[in-house]
PDB file of N, CA and C in Angstrom:
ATOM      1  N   UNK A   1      14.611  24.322 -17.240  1.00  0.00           N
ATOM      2  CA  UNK A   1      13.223  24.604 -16.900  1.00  0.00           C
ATOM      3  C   UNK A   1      12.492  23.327 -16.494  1.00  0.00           C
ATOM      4  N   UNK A   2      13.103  22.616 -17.215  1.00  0.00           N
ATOM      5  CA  UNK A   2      12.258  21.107 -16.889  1.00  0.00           C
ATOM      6  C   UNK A   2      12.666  20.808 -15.076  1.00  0.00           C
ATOM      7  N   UNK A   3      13.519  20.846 -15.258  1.00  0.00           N
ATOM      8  CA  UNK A   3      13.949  20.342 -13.825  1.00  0.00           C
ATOM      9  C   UNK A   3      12.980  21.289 -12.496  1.00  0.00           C
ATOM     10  N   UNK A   4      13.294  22.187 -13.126  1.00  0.00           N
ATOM     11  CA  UNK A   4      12.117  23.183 -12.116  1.00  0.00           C
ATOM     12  C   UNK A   4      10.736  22.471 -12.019  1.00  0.00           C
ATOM     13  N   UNK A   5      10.057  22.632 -12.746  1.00  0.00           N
ATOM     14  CA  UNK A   5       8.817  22.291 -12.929  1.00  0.00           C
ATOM     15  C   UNK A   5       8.727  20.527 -12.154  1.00  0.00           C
ATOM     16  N   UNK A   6       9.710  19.611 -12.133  1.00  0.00           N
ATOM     17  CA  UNK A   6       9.804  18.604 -11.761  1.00  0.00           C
ATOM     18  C   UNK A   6       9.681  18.638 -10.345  1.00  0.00           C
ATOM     19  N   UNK A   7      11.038  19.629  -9.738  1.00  0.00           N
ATOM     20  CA  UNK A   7      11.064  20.016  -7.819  1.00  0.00           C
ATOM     21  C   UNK A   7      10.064  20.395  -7.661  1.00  0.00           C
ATOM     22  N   UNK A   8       9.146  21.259  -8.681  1.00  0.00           N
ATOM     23  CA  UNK A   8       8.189  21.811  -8.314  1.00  0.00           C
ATOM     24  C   UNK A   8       6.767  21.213  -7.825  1.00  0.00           C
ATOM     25  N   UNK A   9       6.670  20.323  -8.775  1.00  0.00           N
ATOM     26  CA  UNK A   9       6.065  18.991  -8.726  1.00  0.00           C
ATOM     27  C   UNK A   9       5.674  17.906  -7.166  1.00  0.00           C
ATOM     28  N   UNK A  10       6.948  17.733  -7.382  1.00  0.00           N
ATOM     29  CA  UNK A  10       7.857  16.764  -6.052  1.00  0.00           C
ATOM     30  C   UNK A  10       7.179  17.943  -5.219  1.00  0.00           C
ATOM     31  N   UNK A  11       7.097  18.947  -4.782  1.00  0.00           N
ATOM     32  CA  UNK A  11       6.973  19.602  -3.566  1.00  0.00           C
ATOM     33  C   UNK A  11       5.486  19.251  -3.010  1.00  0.00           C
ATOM     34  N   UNK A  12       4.542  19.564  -4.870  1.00  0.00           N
ATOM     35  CA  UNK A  12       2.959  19.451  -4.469  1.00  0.00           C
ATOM     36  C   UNK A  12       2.885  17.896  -3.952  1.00  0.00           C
ATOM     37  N   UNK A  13       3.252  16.972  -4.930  1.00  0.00           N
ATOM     38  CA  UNK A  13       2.795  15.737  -4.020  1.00  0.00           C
ATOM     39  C   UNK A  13       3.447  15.800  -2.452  1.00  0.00           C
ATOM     40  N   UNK A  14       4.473  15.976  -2.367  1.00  0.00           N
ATOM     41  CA  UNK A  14       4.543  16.108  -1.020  1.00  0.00           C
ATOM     42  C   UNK A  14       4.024  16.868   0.342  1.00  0.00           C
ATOM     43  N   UNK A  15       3.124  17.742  -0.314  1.00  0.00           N
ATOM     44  CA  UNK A  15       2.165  18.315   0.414  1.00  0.00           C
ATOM     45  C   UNK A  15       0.965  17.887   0.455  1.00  0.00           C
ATOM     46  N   UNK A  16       0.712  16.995  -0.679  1.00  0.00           N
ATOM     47  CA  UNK A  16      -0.605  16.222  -1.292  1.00  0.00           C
ATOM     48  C   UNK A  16      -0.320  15.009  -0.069  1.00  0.00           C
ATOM     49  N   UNK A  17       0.721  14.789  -0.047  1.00  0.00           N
ATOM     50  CA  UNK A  17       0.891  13.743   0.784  1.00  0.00           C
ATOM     51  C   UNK A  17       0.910  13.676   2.509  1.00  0.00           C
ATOM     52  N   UNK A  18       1.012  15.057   2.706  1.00  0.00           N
ATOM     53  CA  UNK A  18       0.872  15.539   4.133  1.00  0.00           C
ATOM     54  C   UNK A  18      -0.123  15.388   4.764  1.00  0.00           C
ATOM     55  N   UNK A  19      -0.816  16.287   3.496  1.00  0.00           N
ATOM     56  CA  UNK A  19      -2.309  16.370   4.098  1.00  0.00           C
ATOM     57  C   UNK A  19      -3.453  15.365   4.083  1.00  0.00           C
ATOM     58  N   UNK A  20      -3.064  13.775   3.368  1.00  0.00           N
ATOM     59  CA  UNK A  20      -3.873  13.166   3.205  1.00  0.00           C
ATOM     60  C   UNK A  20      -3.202  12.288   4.293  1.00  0.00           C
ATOM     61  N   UNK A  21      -1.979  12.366   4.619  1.00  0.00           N
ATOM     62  CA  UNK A  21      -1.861  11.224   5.786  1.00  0.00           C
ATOM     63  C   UNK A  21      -2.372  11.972   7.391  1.00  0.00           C
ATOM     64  N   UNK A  22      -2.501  13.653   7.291  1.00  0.00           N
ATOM     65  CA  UNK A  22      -2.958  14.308   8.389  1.00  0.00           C
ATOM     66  C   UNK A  22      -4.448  13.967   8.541  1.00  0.00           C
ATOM     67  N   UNK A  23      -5.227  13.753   7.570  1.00  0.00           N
ATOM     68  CA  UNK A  23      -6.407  13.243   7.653  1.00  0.00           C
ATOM     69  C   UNK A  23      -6.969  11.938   7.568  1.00  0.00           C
ATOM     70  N   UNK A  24      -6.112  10.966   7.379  1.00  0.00           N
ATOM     71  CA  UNK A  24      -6.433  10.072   7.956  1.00  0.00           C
ATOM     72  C   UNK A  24      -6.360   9.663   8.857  1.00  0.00           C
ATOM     73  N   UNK A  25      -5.325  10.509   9.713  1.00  0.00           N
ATOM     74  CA  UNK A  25      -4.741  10.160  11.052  1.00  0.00           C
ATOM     75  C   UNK A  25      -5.910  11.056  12.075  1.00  0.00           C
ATOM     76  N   UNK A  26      -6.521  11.779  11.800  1.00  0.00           N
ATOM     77  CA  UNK A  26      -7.725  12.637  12.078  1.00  0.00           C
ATOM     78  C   UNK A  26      -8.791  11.394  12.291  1.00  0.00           C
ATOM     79  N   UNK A  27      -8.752  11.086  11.095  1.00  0.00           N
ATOM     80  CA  UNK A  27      -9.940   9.926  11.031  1.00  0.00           C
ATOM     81  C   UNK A  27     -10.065   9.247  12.201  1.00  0.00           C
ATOM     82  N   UNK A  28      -8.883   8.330  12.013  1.00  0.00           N
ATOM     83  CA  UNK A  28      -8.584   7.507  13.184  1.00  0.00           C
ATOM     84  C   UNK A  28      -8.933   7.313  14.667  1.00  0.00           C
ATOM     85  N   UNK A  29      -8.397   8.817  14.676  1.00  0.00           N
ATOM     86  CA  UNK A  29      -8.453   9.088  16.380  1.00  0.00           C
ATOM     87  C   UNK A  29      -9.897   9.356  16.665  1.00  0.00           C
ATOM     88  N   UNK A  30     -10.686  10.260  15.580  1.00  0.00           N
ATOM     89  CA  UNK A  30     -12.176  10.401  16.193  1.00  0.00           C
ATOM     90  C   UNK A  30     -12.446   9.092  15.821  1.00  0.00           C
ATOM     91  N   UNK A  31     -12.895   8.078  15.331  1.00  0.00           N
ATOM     92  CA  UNK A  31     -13.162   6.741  15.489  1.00  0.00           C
ATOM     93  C   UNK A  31     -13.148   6.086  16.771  1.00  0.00           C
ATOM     94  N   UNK A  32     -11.425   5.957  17.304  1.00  0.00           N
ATOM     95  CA  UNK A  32     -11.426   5.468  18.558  1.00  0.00           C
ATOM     96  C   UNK A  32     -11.857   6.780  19.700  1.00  0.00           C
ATOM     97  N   UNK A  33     -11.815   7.965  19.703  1.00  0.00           N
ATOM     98  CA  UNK A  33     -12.279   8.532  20.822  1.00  0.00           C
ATOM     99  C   UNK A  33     -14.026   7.812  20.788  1.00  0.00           C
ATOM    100  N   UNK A  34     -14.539   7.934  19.596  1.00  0.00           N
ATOM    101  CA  UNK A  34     -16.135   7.898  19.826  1.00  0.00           C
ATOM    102  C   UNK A  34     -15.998   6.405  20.261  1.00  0.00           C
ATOM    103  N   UNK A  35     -15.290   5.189  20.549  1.00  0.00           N
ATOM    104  CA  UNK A  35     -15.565   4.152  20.338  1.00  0.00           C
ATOM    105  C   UNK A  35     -15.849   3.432  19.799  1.00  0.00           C
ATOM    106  N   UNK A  36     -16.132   3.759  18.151  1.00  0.00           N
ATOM    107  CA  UNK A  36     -16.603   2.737  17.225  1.00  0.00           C
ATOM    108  C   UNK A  36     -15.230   2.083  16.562  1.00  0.00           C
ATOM    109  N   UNK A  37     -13.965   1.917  16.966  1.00  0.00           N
ATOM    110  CA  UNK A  37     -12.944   0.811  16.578  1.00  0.00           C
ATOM    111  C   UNK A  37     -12.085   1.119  17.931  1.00  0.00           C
ATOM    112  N   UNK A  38     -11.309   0.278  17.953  1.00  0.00           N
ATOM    113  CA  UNK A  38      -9.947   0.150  19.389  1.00  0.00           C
ATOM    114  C   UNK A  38      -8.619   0.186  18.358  1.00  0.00           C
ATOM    115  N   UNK A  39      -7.453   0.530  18.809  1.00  0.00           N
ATOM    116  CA  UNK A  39      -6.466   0.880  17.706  1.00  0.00           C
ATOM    117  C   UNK A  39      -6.083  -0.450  17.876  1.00  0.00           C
ATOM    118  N   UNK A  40      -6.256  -1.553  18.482  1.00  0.00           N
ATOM    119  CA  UNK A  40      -6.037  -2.996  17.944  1.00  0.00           C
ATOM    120  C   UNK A  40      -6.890  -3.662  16.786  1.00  0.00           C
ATOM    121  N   UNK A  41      -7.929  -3.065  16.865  1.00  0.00           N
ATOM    122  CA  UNK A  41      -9.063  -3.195  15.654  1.00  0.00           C
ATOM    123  C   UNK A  41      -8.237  -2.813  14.329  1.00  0.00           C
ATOM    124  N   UNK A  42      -7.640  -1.492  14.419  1.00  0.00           N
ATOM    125  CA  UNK A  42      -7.067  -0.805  13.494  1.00  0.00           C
ATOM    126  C   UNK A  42      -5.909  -2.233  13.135  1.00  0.00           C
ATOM    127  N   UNK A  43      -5.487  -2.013  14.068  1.00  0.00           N
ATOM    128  CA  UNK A  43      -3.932  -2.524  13.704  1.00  0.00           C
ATOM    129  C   UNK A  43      -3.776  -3.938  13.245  1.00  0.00           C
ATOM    130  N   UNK A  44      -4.855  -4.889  13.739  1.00  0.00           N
ATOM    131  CA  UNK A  44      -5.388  -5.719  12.988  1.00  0.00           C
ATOM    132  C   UNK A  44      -6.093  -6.087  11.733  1.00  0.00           C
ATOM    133  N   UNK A  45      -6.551  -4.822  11.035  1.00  0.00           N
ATOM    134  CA  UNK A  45      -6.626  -4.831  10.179  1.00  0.00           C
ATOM    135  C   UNK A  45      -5.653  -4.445   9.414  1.00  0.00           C
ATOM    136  N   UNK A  46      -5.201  -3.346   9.494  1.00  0.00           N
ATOM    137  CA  UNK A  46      -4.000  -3.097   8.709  1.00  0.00           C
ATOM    138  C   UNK A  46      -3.078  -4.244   8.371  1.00  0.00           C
ATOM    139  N   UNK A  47      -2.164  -5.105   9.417  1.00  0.00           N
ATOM    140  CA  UNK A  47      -1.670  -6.187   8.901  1.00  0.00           C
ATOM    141  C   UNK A  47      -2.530  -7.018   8.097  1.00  0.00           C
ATOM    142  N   UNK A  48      -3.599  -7.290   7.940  1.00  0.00           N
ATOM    143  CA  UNK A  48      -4.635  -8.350   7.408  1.00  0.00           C
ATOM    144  C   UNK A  48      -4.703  -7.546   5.516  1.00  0.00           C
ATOM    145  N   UNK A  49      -4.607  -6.419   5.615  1.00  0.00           N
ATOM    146  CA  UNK A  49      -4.416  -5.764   4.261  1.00  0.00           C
ATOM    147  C   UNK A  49      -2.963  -5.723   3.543  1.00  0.00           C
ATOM    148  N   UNK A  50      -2.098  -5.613   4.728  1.00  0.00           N
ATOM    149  CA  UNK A  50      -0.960  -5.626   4.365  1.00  0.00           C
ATOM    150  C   UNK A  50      -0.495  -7.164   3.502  1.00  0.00           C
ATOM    151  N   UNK A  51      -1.362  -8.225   4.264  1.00  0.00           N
ATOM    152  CA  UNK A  51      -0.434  -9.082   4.130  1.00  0.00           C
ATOM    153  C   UNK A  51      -1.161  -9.895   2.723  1.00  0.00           C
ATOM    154  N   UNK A  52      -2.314  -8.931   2.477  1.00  0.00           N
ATOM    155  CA  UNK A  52      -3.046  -9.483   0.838  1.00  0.00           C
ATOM    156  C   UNK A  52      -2.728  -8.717   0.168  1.00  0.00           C
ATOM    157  N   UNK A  53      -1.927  -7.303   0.103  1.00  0.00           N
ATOM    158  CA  UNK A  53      -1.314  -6.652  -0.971  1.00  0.00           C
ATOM    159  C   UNK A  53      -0.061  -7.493  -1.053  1.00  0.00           C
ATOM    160  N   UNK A  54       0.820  -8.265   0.103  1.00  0.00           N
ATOM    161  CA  UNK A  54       1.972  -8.572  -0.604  1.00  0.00           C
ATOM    162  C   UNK A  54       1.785  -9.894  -1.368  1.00  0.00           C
ATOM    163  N   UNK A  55       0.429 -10.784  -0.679  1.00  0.00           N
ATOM    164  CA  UNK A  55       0.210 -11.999  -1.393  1.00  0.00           C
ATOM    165  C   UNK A  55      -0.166 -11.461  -3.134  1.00  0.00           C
ATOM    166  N   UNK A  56      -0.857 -10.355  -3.191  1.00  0.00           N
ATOM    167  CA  UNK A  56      -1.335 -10.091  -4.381  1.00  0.00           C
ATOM    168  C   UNK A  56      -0.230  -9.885  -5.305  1.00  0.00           C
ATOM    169  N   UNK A  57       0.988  -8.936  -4.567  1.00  0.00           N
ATOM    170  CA  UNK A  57       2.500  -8.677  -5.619  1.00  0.00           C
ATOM    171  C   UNK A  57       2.847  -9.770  -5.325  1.00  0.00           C
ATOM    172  N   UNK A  58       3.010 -11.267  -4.870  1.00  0.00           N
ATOM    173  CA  UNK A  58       3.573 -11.938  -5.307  1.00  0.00           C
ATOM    174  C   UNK A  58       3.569 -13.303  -6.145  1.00  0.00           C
ATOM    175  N   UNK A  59       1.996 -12.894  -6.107  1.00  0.00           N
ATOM    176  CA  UNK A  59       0.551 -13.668  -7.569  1.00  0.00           C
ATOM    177  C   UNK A  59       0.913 -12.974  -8.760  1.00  0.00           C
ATOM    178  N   UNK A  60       1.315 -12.095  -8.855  1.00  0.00           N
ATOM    179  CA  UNK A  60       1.335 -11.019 -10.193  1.00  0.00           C
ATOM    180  C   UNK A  60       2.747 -11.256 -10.329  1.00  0.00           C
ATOM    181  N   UNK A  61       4.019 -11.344  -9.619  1.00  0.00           N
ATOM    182  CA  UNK A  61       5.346 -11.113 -10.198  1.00  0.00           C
ATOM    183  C   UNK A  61       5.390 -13.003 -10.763  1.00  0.00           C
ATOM    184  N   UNK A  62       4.354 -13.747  -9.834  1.00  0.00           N
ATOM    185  CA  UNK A  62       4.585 -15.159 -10.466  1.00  0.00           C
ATOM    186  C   UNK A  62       3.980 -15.282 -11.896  1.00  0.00           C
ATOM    187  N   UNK A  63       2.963 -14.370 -12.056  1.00  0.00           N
ATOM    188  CA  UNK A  63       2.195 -14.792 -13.537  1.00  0.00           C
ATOM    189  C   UNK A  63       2.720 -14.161 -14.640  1.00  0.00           C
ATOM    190  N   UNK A  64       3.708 -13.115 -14.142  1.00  0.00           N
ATOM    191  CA  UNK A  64       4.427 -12.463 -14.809  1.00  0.00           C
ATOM    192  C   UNK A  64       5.659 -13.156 -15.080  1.00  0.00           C
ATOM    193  N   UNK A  65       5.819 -13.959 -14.796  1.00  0.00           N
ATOM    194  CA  UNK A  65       7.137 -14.849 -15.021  1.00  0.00           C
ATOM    195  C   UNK A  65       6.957 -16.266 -15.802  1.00  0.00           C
ATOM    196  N   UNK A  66       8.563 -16.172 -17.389  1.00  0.00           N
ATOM    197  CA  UNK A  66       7.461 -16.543 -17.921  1.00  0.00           C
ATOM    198  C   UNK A  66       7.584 -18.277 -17.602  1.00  0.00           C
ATOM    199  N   UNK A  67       6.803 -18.814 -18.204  1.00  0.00           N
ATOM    200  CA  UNK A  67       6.419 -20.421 -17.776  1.00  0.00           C
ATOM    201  C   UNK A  67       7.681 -21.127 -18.724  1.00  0.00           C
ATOM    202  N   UNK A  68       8.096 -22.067 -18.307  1.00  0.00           N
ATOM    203  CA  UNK A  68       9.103 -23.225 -18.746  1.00  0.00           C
ATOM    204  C   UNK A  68       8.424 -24.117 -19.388  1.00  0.00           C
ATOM    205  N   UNK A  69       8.960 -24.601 -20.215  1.00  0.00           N
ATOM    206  CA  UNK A  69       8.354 -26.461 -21.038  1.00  0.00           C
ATOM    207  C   UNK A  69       9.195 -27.473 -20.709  1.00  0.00           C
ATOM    208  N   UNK A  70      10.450 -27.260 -19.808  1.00  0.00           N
ATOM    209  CA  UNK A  70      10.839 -28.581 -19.977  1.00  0.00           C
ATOM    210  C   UNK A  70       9.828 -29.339 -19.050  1.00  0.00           C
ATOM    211  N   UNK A  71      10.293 -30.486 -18.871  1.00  0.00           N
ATOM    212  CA  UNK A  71       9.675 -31.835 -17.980  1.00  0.00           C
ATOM    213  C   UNK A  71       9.924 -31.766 -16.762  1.00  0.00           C
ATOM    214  N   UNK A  72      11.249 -31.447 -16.489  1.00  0.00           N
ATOM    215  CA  UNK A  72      11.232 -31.187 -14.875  1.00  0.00           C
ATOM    216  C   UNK A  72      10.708 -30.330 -14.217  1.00  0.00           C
ATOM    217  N   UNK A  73      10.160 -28.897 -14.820  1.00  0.00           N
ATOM    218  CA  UNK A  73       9.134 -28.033 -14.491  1.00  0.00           C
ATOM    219  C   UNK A  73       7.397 -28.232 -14.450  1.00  0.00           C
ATOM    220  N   UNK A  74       7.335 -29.278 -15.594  1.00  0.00           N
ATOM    221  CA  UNK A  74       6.064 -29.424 -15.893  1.00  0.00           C
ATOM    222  C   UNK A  74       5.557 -30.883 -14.261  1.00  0.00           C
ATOM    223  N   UNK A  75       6.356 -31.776 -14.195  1.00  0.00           N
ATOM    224  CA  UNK A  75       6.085 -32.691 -12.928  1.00  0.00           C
ATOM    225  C   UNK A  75       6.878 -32.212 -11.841  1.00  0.00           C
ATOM    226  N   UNK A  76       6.436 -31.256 -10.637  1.00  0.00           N
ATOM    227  CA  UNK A  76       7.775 -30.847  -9.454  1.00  0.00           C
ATOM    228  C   UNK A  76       7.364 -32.305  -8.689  1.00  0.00           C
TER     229      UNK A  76
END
């Protein structure tokens, strides 16, 4: 039964997930039809987010790691 309820699960987010990438992609396009962004606008931003979520996971996997005492760590 468990397993059911799990596929079952898996199906809603994946419909949860349809419909929220169908509407953003909605978004989008009326944006650039009306003219208020160019899909280089878009796409420029997107990398510019992209590339501070990975700076951000890779601030967090460093602080998460734990710190050394010897001497050769403490002076690089």
């Amino acid at each position: 039964m468990k397993k059911l309820e799990m596929i079952g699960q898996l199906a809603d987010l994946k419909e949860i997930d349809y419909k929220n990438t169908l509407s953003i992609s909605v978004l989008l396009e009326l944006l650039i039809e009306k003219n208020l962004i160019t899909r280089q606008d878009f796409v420029r931003k997107a990398r510019e987010l992209e590339a501070a979520t990975l700076a951000e996971i890779i601030l967090s996997r460093r602080s998460q790691t734990p710190v050394s005492s010897s001497p050769s760590q403490l002076n690089p």
